[in-house]
Protein backbone atom coordinates (compact mmCIF):
# COMPACT_ATOMS: atom_id res chain seq x y z
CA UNK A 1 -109.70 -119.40 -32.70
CA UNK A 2 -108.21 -121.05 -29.57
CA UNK A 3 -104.59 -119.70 -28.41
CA UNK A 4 -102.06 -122.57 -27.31
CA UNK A 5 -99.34 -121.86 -25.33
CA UNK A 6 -96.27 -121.81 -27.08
CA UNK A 7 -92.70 -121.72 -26.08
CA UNK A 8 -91.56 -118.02 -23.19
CA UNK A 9 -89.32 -115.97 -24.98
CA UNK A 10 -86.58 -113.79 -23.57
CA UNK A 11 -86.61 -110.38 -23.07
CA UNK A 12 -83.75 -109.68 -24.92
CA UNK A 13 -85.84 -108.28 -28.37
CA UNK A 14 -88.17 -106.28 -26.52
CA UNK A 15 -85.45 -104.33 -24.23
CA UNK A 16 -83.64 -104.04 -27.63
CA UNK A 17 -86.57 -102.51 -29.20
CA UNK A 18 -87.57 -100.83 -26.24
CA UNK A 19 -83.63 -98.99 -26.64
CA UNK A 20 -84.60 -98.01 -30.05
CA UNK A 21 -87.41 -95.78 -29.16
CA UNK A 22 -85.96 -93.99 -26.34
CA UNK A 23 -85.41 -90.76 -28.09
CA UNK A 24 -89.04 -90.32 -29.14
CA UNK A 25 -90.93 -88.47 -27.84
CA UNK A 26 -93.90 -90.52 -25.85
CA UNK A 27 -94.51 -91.34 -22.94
CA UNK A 28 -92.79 -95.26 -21.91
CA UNK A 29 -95.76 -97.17 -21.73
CA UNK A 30 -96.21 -95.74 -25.41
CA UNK A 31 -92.80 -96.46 -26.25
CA UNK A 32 -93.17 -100.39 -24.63
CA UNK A 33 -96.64 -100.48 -27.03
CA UNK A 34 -94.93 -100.05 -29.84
CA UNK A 35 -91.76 -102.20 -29.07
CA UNK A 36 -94.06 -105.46 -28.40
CA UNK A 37 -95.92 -104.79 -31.59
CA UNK A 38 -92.77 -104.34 -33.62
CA UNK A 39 -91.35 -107.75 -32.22
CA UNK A 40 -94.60 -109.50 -33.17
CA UNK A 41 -94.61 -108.28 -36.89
CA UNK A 42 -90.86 -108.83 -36.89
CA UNK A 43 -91.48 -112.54 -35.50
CA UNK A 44 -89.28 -112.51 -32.65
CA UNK A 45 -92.61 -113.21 -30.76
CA UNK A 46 -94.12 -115.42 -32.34
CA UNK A 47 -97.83 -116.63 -32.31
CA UNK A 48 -98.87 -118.29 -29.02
CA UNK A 49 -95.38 -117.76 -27.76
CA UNK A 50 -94.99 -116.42 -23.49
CA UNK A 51 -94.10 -113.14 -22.65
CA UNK A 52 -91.96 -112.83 -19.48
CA UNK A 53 -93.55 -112.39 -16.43
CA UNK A 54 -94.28 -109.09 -15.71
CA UNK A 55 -92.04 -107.89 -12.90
CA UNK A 56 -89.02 -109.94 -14.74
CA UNK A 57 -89.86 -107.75 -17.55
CA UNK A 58 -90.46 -104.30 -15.61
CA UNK A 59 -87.00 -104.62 -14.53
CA UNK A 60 -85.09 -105.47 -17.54
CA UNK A 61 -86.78 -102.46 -19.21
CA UNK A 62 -85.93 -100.10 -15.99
CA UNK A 63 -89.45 -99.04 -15.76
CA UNK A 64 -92.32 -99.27 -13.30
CA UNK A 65 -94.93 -102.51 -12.91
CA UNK A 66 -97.45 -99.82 -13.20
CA UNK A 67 -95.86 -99.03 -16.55
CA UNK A 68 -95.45 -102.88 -18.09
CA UNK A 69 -99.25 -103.25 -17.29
CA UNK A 70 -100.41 -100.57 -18.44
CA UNK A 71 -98.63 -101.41 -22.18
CA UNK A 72 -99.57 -105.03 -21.93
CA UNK A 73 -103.21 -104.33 -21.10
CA UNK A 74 -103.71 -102.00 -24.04
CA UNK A 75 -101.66 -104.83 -26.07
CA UNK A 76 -104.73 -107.02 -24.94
CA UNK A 77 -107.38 -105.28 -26.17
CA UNK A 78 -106.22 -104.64 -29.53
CA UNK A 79 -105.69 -108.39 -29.00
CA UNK A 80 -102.25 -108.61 -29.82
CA UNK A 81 -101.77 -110.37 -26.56
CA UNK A 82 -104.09 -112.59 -24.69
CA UNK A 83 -103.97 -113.25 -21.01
CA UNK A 84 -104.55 -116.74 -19.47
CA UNK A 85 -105.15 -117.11 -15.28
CA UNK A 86 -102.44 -119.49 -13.95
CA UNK A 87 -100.07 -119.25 -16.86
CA UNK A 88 -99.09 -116.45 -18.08
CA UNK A 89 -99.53 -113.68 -21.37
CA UNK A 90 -98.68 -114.75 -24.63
CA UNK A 91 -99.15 -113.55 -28.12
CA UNK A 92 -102.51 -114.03 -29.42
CA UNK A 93 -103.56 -116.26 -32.64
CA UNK A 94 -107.00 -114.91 -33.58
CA UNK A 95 -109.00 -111.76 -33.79
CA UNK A 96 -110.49 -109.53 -30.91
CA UNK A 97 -113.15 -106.93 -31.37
CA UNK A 98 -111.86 -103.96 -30.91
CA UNK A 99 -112.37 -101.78 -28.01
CA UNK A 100 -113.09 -98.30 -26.67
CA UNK A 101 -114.67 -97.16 -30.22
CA UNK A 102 -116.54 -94.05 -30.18
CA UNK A 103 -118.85 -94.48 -33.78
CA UNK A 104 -118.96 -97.91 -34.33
CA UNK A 105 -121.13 -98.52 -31.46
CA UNK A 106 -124.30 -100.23 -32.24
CA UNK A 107 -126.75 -102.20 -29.69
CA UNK A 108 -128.22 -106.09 -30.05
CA UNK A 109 -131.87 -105.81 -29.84
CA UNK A 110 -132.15 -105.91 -26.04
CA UNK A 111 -131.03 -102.41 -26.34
CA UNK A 112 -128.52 -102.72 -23.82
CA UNK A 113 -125.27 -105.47 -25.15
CA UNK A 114 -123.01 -103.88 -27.42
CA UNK A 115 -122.18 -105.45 -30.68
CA UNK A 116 -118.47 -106.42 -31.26
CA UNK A 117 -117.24 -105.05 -34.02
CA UNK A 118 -114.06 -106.16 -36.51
CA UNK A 119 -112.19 -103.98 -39.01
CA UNK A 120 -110.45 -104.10 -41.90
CA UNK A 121 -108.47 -101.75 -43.89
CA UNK A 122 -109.21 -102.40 -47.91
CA UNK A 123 -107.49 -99.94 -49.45
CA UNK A 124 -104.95 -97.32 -48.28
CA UNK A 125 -103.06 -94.22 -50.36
CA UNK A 126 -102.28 -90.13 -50.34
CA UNK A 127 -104.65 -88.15 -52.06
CA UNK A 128 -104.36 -84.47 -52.24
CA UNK A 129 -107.66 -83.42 -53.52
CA UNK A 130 -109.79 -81.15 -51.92
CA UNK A 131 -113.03 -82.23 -50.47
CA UNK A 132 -114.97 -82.05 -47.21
CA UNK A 133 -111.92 -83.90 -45.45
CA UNK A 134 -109.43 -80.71 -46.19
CA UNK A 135 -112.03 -78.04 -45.58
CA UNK A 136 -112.31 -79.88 -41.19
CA UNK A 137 -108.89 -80.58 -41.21
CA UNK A 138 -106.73 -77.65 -43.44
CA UNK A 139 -104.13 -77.42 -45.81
CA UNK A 140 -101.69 -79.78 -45.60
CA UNK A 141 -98.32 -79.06 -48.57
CA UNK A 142 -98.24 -83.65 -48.44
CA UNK A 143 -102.03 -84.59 -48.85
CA UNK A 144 -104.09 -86.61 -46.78
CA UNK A 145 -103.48 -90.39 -45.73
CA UNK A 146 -107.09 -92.22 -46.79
CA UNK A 147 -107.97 -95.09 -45.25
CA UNK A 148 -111.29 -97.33 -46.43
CA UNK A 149 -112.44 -100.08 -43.42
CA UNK A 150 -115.11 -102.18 -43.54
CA UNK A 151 -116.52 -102.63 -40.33
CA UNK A 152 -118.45 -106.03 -39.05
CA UNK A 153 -120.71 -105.51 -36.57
CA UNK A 154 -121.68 -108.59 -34.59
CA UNK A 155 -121.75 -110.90 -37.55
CA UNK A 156 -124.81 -109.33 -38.04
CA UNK A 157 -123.64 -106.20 -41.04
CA UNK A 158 -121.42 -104.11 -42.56
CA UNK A 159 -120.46 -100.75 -42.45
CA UNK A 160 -118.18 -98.97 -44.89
CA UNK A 161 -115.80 -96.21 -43.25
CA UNK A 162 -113.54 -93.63 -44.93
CA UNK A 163 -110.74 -91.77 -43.06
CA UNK A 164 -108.52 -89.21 -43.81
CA UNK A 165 -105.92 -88.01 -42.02
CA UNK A 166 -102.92 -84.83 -42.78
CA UNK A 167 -100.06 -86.76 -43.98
CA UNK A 168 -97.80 -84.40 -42.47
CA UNK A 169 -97.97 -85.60 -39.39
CA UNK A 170 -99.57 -89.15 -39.70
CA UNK A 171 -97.89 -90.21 -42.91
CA UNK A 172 -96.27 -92.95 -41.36
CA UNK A 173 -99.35 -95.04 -41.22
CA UNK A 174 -98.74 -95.95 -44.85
CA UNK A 175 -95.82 -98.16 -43.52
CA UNK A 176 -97.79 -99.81 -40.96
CA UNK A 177 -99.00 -103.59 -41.50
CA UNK A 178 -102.56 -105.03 -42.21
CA UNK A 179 -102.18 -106.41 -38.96
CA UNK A 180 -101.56 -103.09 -36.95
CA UNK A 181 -104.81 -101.25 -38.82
CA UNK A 182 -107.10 -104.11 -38.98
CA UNK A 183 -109.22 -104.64 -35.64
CA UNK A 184 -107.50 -101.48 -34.23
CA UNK A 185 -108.56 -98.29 -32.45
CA UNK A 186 -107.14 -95.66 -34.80
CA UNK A 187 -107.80 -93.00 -32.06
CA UNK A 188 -105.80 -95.41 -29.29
CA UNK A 189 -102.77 -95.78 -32.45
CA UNK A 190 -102.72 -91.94 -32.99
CA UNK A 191 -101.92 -91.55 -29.26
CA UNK A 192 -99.67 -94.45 -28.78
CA UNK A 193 -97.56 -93.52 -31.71
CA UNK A 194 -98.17 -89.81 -32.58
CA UNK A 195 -98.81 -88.81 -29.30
CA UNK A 196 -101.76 -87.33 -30.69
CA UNK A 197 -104.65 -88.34 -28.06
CA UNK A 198 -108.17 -87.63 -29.21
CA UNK A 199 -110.34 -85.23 -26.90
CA UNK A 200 -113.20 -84.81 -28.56
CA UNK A 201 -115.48 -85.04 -31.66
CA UNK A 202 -118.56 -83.40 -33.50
CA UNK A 203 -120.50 -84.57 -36.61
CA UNK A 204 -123.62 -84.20 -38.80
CA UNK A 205 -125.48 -86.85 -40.17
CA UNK A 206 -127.79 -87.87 -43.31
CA UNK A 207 -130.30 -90.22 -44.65
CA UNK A 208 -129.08 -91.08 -48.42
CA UNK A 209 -128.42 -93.09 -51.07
CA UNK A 210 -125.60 -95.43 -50.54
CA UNK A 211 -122.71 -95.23 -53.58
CA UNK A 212 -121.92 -97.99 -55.55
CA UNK A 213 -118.43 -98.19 -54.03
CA UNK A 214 -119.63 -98.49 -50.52
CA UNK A 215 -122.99 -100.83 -51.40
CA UNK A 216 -120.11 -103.25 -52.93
CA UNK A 217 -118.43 -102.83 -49.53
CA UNK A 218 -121.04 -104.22 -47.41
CA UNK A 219 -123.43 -106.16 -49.94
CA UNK A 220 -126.13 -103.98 -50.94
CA UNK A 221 -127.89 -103.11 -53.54
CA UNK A 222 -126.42 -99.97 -54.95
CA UNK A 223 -128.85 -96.75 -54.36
CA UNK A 224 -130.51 -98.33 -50.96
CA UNK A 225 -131.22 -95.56 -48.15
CA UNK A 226 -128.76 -95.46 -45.63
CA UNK A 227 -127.13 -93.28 -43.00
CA UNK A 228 -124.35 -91.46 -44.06
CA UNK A 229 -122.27 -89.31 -40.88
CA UNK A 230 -119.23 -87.57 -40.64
CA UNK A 231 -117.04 -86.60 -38.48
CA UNK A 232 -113.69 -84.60 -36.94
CA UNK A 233 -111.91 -85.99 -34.11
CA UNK A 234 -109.87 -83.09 -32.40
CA UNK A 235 -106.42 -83.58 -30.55
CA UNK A 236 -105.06 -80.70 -27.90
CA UNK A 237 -106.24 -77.43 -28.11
CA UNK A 238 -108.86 -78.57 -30.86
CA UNK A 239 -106.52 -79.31 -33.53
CA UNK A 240 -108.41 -81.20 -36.06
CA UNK A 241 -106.97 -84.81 -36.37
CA UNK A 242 -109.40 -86.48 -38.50
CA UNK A 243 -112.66 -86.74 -40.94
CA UNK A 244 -114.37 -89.66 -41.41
CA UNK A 245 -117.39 -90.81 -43.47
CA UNK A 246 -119.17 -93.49 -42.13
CA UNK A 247 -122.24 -95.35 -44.21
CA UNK A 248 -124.36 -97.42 -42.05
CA UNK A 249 -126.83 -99.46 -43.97
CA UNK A 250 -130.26 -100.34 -42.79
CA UNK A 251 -130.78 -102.18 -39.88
CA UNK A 252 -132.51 -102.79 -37.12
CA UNK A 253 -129.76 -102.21 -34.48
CA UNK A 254 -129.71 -98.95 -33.50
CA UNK A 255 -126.27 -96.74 -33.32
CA UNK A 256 -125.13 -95.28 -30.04
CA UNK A 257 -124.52 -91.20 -30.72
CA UNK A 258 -122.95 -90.53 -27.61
CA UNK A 259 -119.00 -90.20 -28.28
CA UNK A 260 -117.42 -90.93 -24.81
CA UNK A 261 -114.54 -88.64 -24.93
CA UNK A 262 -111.37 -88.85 -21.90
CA UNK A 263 -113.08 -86.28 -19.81
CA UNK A 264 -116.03 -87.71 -20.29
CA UNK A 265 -118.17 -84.69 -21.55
CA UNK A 266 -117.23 -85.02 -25.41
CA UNK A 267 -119.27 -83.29 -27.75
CA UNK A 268 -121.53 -84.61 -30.57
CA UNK A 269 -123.11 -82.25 -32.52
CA UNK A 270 -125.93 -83.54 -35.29
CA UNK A 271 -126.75 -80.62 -37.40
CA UNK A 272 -127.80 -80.64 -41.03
CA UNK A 273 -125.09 -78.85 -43.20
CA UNK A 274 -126.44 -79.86 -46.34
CA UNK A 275 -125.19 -81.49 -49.12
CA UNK A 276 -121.76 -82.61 -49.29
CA UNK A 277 -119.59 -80.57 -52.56
């Protein structure tokens, strides 16, 4: 989908919702993230409309250029905003891949070219059941946030992806809108509006049968072999931020297994456990 430029828009709804966030407690290029996202959903930017320039808008915020870029970049590749040479940043119209994804990282046949890949979050609630995802992650007295994707890899597949997170401290992603999960990095969200960043992750993996939940997911026939991983992200000082159970039907394309943490030296660990209780 092609983005036409639309009419600029003030400043005046960013700074304001810029204002509202300045007792929380992240970082202001965070802070900015969040305020441009919030205007978007909120329509006071609408579709294909143009952002201020960027050192117009560094200064009625108060903050750095540095800063305003480094929001509006991010912005871009979530594709919330799309930058054109010559005339400016305005608020995109169609999807983006997303970007910076650890799992979800399979290769076109040359062996080399990424695939992009799309998301979308089907179904959403609070469970408090036990299962694998409270054993990685611990007790939590509010339950778990569970989120189901399906993930579309180059046009080419689907994946089906379960997530659960403690609601105690991410319970606030029930409120959030299709728009702000689908074709998002949960692990660039968590930072940008938990200030939880993600350091690092381990998993184990397994050849099984796919479910008949997850086969209707991404159109196969219930009972095919498939791969079936999990696995914890962890935040500071390991804190457990995550489980996720990712079914990857067969393909030919294979899946990357390196999980490129900050540091660069994230760890992947692919050990049999056995089965899952």
């Amino acid at each position: 989908m092609t983005d036409r430029p639309g009419p600029a828009v003030t400043s005046d709804a960013i700074v304001s919702r810029f204002a509202m966030r300045r007792n929380a407690a992240l970082p202001k290029h965070a802070r900015l993230h969040a305020a441009l996202i919030e205007a978007i959903e909120a329509g006071e930017l609408p579709l294909g409309a143009r952002l201020p320039g960027e050192r117009d808008l560094s200064a009625a915020l108060g903050i750095s250029l540095g800063t305003t870029q480094k929001a509006l970049t991010r912005l871009m590749t979530e594709g919330f905003l799309v930058r054109r040479h010559g005339h400016g940043t305005f608020v995109a119209n169609g999807r983006r891949p997303i970007g910076g994804s650890w799992h979800y990282r399979f290769l076109d046949l040359d062996g080399q070219t990424e695939l992009p890949v799309y998301t979308v979050v089907l179904e959403r609630s609070i469970v408090t059941e036990s299962g694998p995802w409270s054993e990685m992650l611990g007790p939590d007295p509010k339950g778990y946030v569970r989120l189901e994707r399906r993930a579309d890899i180059g046009n080419l597949f689907q994946c089906h992806g379960e997530i659960w997170l403690p609601a105690s401290r991410f319970g606030r992603l029930m409120r959030f809108s299709e728009r702000r999960l689908n074709d998002t990095n949960l692990k660039l969200l968590l930072e940008s509006d938990f200030a939880a960043p993600t350091i690092e992750a381990s998993g184990a993996a397994w050849v099984r049968r796919i479910s008949a939940r997850a086969a209707r997911t991404i159109r196969v026939a219930p009972g095919t072999w498939g791969l079936e991983v999990h696995i914890v992200t962890y935040g500071m000082g390991r804190q457990a931020l995550s489980f996720q159970r990712m079914i990857v039907p067969p393909t030919d394309y294979a899946l990357k297994l390196d999980f490129p943490g900050p540091s660069g030296s994230a760890r992947v660990e692919m050990a049999d456990r056995g089965e899952p209780r």
